[in-house]
Protein backbone atom coordinates (compact mmCIF):
# COMPACT_ATOMS: atom_id res chain seq x y z
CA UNK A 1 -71.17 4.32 240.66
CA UNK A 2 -70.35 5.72 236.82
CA UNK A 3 -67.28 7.32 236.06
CA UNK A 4 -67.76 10.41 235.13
CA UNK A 5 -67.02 12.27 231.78
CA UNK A 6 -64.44 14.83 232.10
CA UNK A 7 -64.10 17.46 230.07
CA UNK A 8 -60.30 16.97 229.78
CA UNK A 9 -57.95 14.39 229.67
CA UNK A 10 -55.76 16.29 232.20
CA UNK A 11 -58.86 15.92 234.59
CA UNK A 12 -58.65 11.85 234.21
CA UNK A 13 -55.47 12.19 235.44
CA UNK A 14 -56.08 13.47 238.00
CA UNK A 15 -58.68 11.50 239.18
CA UNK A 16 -56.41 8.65 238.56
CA UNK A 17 -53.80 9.77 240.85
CA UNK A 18 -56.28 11.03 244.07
CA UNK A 19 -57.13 7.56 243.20
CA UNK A 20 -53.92 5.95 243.25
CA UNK A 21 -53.58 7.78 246.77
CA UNK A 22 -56.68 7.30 248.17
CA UNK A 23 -58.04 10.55 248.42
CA UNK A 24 -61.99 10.56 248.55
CA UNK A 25 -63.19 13.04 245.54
CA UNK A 26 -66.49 14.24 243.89
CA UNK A 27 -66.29 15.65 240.04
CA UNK A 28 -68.07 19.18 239.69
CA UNK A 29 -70.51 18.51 242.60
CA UNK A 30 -72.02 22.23 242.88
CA UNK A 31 -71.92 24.67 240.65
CA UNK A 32 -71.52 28.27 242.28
CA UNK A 33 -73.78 31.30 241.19
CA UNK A 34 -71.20 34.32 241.03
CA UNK A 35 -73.29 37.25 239.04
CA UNK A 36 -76.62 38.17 239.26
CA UNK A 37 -78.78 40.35 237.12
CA UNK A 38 -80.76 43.17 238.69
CA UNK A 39 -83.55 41.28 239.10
CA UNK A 40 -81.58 38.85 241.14
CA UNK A 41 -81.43 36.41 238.26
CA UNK A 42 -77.98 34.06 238.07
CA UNK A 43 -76.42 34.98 235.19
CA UNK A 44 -73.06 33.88 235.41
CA UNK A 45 -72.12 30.70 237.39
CA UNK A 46 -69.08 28.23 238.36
CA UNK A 47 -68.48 24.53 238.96
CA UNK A 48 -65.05 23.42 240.26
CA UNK A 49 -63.78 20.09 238.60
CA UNK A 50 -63.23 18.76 241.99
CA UNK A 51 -64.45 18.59 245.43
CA UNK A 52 -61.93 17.00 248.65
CA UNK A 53 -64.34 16.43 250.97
CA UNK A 54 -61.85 15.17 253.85
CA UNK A 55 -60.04 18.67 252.91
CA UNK A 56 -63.43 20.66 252.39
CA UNK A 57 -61.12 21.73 249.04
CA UNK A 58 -62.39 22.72 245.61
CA UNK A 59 -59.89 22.42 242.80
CA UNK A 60 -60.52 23.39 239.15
CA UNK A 61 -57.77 22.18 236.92
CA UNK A 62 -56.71 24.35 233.73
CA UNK A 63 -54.28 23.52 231.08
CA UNK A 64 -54.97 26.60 229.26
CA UNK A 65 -51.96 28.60 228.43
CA UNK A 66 -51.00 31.34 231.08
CA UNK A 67 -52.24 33.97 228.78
CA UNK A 68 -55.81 32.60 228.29
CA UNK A 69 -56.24 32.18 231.89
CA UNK A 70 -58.07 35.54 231.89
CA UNK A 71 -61.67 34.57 232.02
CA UNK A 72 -61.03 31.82 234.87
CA UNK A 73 -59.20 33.77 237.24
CA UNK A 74 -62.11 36.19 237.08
CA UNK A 75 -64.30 33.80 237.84
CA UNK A 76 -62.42 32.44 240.71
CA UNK A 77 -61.99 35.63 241.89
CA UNK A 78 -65.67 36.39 241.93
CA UNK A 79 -66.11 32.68 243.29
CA UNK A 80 -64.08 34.03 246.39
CA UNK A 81 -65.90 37.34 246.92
CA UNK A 82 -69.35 35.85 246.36
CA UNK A 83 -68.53 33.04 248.38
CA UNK A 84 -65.73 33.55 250.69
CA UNK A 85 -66.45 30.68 252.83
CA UNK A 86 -65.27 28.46 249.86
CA UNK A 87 -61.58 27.04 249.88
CA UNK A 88 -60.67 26.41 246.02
CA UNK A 89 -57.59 26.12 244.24
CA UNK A 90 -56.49 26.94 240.87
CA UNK A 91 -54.49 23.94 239.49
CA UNK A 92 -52.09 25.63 235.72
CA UNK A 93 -50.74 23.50 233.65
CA UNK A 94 -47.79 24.52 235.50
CA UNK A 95 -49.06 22.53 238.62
CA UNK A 96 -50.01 20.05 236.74
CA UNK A 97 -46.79 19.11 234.96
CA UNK A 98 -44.65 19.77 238.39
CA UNK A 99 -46.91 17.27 240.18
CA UNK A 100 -47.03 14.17 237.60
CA UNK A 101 -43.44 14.69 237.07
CA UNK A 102 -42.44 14.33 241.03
CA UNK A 103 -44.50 11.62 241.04
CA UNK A 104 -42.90 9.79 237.83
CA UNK A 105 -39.99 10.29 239.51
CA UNK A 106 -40.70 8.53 242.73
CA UNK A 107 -42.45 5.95 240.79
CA UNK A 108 -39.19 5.49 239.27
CA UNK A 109 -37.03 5.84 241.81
CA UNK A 110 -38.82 3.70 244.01
């Protein structure tokens, strides 16, 4: 199978580390119509960077800064309304940094 090419670096590293522990994980498998014109038409659509499978868990990752998070929380929101059978979440830069610095640590520690 080919790696993928992910859009951000921050995405690699995260595949690296569901890697690192095993976890089974599919880069933007389905992409998620969440508008529709009044025709019916998709207009507005969105694919999760990853899918868990053995957690049936989408997770998009975003370094953006907190105040240009606008525009993807509104599409997860509509994600969840459109689709509320679909478990996804939001990974912030925040997340990001508090997880790959636990793990630095235990790496360290350990």
């Amino acid at each position: 199978m080919r790696a993928p090419r992910f859009a951000h670096s921050s995405e690699e590293e995260l595949a690296q580390l569901l890697d690192f522990y095993r976890v089974d994980w599919r880069y933007e498998p389905r992409c998620f119509p969440i508008a529709w014109d009044r025709y019916g038409n998709v207009v507005e659509s969105f694919t999760p960077d990853f899918y868990l499978p053995e957690f049936d868990l989408y997770l998009e990752v975003t370094v953006l800064r907190p105040r240009l998070q606008t525009r993807k929380n509104r599409k997860l929101r509509l994600l969840r309304a459109t689709h509320p059978g679909i478990n996804v979440k939001l990974f912030t830069r925040r997340d990001v940094e508090r997880l790959f610095s636990r793990l630095a640590a235990r790496s360290a520690a350990g």
